[in-house]
C-alpha atoms as a PDB file:
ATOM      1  CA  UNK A   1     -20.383   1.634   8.169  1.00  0.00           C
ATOM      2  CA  UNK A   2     -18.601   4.536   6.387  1.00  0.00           C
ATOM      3  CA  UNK A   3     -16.126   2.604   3.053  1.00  0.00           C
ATOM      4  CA  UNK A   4     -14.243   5.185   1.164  1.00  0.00           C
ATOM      5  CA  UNK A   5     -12.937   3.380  -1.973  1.00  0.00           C
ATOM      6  CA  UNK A   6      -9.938   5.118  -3.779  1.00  0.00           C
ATOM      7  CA  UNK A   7      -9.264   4.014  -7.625  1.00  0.00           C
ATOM      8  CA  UNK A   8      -7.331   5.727 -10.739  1.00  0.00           C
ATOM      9  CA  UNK A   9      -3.796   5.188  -9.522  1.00  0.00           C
ATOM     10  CA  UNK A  10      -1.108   3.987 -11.244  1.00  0.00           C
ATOM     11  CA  UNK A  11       2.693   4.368 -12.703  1.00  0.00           C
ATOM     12  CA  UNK A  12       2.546   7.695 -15.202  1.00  0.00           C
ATOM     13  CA  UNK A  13       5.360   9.479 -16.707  1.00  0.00           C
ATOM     14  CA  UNK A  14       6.620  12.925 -15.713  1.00  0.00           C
ATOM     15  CA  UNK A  15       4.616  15.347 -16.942  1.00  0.00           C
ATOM     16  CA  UNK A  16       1.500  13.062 -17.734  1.00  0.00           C
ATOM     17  CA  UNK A  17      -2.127  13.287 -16.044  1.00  0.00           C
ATOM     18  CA  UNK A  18      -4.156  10.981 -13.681  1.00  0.00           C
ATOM     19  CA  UNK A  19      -7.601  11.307 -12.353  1.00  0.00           C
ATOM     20  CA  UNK A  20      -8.004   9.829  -8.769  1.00  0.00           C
ATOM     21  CA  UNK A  21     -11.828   9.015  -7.446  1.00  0.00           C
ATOM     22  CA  UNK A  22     -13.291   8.361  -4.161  1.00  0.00           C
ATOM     23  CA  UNK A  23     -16.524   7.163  -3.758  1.00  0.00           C
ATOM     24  CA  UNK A  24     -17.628   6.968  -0.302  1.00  0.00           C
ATOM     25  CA  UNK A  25     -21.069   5.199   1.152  1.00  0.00           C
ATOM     26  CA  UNK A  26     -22.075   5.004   4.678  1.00  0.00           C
ATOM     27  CA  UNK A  27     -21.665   8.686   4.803  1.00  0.00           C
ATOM     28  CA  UNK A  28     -23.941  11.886   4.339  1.00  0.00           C
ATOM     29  CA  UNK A  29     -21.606  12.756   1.582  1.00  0.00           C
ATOM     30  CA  UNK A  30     -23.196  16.068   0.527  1.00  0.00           C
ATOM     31  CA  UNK A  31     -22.591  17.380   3.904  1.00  0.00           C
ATOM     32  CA  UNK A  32     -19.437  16.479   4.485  1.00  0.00           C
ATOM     33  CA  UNK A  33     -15.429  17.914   3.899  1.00  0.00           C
ATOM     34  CA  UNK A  34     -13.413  15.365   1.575  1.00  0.00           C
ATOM     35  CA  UNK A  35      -9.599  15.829   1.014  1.00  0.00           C
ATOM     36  CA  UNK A  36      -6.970  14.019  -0.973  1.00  0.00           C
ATOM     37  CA  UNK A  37      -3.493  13.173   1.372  1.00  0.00           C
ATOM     38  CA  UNK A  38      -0.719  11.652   0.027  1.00  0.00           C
ATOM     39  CA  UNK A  39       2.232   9.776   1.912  1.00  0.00           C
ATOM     40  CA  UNK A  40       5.594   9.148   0.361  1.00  0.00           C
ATOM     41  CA  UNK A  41       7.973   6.669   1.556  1.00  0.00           C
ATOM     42  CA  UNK A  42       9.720   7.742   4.847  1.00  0.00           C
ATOM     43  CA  UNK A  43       7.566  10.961   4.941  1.00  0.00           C
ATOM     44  CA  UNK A  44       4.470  11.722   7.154  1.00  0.00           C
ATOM     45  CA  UNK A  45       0.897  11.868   5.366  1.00  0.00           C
ATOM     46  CA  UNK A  46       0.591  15.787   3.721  1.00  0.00           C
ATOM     47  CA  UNK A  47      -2.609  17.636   3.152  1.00  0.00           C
ATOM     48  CA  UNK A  48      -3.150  17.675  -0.956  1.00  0.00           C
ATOM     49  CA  UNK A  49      -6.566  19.237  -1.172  1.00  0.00           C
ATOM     50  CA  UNK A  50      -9.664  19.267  -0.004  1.00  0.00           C
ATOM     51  CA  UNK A  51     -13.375  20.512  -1.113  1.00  0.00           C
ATOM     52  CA  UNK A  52     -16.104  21.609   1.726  1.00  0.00           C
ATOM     53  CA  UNK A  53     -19.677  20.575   1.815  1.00  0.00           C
ATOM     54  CA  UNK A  54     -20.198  24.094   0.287  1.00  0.00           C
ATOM     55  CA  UNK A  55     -17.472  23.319  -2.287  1.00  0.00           C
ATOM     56  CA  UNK A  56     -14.582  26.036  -0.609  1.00  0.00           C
ATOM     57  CA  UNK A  57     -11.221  24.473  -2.202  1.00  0.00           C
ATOM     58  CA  UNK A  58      -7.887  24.273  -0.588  1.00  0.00           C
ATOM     59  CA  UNK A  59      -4.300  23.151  -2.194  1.00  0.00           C
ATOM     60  CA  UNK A  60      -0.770  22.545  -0.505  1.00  0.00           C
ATOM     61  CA  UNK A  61       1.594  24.697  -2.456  1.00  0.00           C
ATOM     62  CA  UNK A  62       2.955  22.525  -4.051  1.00  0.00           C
ATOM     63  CA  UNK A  63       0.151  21.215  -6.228  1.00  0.00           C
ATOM     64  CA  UNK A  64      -1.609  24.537  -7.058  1.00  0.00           C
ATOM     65  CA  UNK A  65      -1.996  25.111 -10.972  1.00  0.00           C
ATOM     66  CA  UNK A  66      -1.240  21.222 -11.227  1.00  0.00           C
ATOM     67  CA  UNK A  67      -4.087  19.580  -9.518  1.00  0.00           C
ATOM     68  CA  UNK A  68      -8.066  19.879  -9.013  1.00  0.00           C
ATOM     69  CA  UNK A  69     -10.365  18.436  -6.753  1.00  0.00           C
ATOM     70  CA  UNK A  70     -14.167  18.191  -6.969  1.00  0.00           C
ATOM     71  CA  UNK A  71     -16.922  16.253  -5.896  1.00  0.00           C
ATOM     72  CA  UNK A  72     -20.217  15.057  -7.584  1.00  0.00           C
ATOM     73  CA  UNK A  73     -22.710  14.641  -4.981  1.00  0.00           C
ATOM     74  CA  UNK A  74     -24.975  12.693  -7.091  1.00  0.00           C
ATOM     75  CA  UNK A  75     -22.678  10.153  -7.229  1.00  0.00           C
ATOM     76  CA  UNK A  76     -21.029  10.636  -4.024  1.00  0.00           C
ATOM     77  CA  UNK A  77     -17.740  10.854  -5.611  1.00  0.00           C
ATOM     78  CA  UNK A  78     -15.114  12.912  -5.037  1.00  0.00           C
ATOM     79  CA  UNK A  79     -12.068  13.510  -7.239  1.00  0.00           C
ATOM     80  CA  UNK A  80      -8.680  14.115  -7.947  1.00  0.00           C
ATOM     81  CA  UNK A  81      -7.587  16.018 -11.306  1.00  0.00           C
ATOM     82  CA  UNK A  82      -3.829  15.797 -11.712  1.00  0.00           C
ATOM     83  CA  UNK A  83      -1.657  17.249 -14.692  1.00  0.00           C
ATOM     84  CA  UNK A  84       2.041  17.913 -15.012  1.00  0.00           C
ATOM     85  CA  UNK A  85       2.955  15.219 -12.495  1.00  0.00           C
ATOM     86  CA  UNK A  86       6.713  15.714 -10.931  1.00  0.00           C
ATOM     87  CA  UNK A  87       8.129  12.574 -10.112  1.00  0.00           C
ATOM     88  CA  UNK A  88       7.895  14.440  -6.463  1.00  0.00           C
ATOM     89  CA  UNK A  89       4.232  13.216  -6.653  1.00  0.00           C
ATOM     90  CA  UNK A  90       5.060   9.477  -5.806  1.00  0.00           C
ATOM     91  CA  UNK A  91       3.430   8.546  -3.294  1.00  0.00           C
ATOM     92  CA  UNK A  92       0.345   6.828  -1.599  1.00  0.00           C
ATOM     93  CA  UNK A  93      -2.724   8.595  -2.211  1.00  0.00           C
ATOM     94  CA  UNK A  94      -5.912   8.608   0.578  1.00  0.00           C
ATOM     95  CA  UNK A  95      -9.253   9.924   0.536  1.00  0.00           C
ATOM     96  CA  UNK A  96     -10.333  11.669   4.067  1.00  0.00           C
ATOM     97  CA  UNK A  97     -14.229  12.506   4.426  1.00  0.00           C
ATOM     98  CA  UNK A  98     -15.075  14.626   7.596  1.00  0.00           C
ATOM     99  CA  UNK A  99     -18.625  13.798   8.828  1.00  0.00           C
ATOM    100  CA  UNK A 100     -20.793  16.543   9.339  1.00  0.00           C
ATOM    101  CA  UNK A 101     -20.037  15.161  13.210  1.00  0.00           C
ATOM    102  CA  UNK A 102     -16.276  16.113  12.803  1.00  0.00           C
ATOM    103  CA  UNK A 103     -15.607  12.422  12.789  1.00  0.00           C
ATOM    104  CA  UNK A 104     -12.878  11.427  10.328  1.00  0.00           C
ATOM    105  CA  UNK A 105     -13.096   8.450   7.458  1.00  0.00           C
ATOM    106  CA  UNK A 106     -10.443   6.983   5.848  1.00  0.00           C
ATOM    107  CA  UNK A 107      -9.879   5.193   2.482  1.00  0.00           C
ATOM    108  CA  UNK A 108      -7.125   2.426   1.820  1.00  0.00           C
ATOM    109  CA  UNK A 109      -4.788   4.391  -0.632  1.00  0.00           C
ATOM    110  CA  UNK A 110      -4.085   4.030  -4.189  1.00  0.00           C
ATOM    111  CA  UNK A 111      -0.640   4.172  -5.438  1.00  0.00           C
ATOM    112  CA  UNK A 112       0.862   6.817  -7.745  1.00  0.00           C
ATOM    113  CA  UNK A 113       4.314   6.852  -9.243  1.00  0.00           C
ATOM    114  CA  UNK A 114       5.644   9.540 -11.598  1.00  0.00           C
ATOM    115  CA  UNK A 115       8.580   8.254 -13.463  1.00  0.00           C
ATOM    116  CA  UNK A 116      11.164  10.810 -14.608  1.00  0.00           C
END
């Protein structure tokens, strides 16, 4: 049974820094993608990053030069480096892994909100 537990959210003031983690089980995690996605009220869930099994990165626009993702295979973790937070940022944050069988995993969500 794949469990992908999210932690390091929280309420953060404009322009402060949080560090998201996933740590997944269940999983070959050093073959598969992970990716944050976030989900803000009334919107539909958005890509935020993601990291390969090879490490390739990927950012939505509008978190390049802000955030960082990375993963520690020994301790299949990955995570979520996030500086300079807009209050734009609020929302509910999920972890995605991508088996190495395309199958997709989610986590639960940890809250972030960014007051201005």
């Amino acid at each position: 049974q794949v469990q992908l537990v999210e932690s390091g959210g929280g309420l953060v003031q404009a322009e402060g820094s949080l560090r998201l983690s996933c740590a997944a089980s269940g999983i070959i995690f050093r073959l598969a993608d992970m990716g944050w996605y976030r989900q803000a009220p009334g919107k539909q869930r958005e890509l935020v990053a993601t990291v390969t099994a090879v490490e390739t990165t990927n950012y939505a626009d509008s978190v390049k030069g802000r955030f960082a993702i990375s993963r520690d295979n020994s301790k299949n973790t990955v995570y979520l480096q996030m500086n300079s937070l807009k209050s734009e940022d609020t929302a509910v944050y999920y972890c995605k892994a991508r088996s190495v069988w395309k199958y997709d995993y989610w986590g639960q969500g940890t809250q972030v909100t960014v007051s201005s």
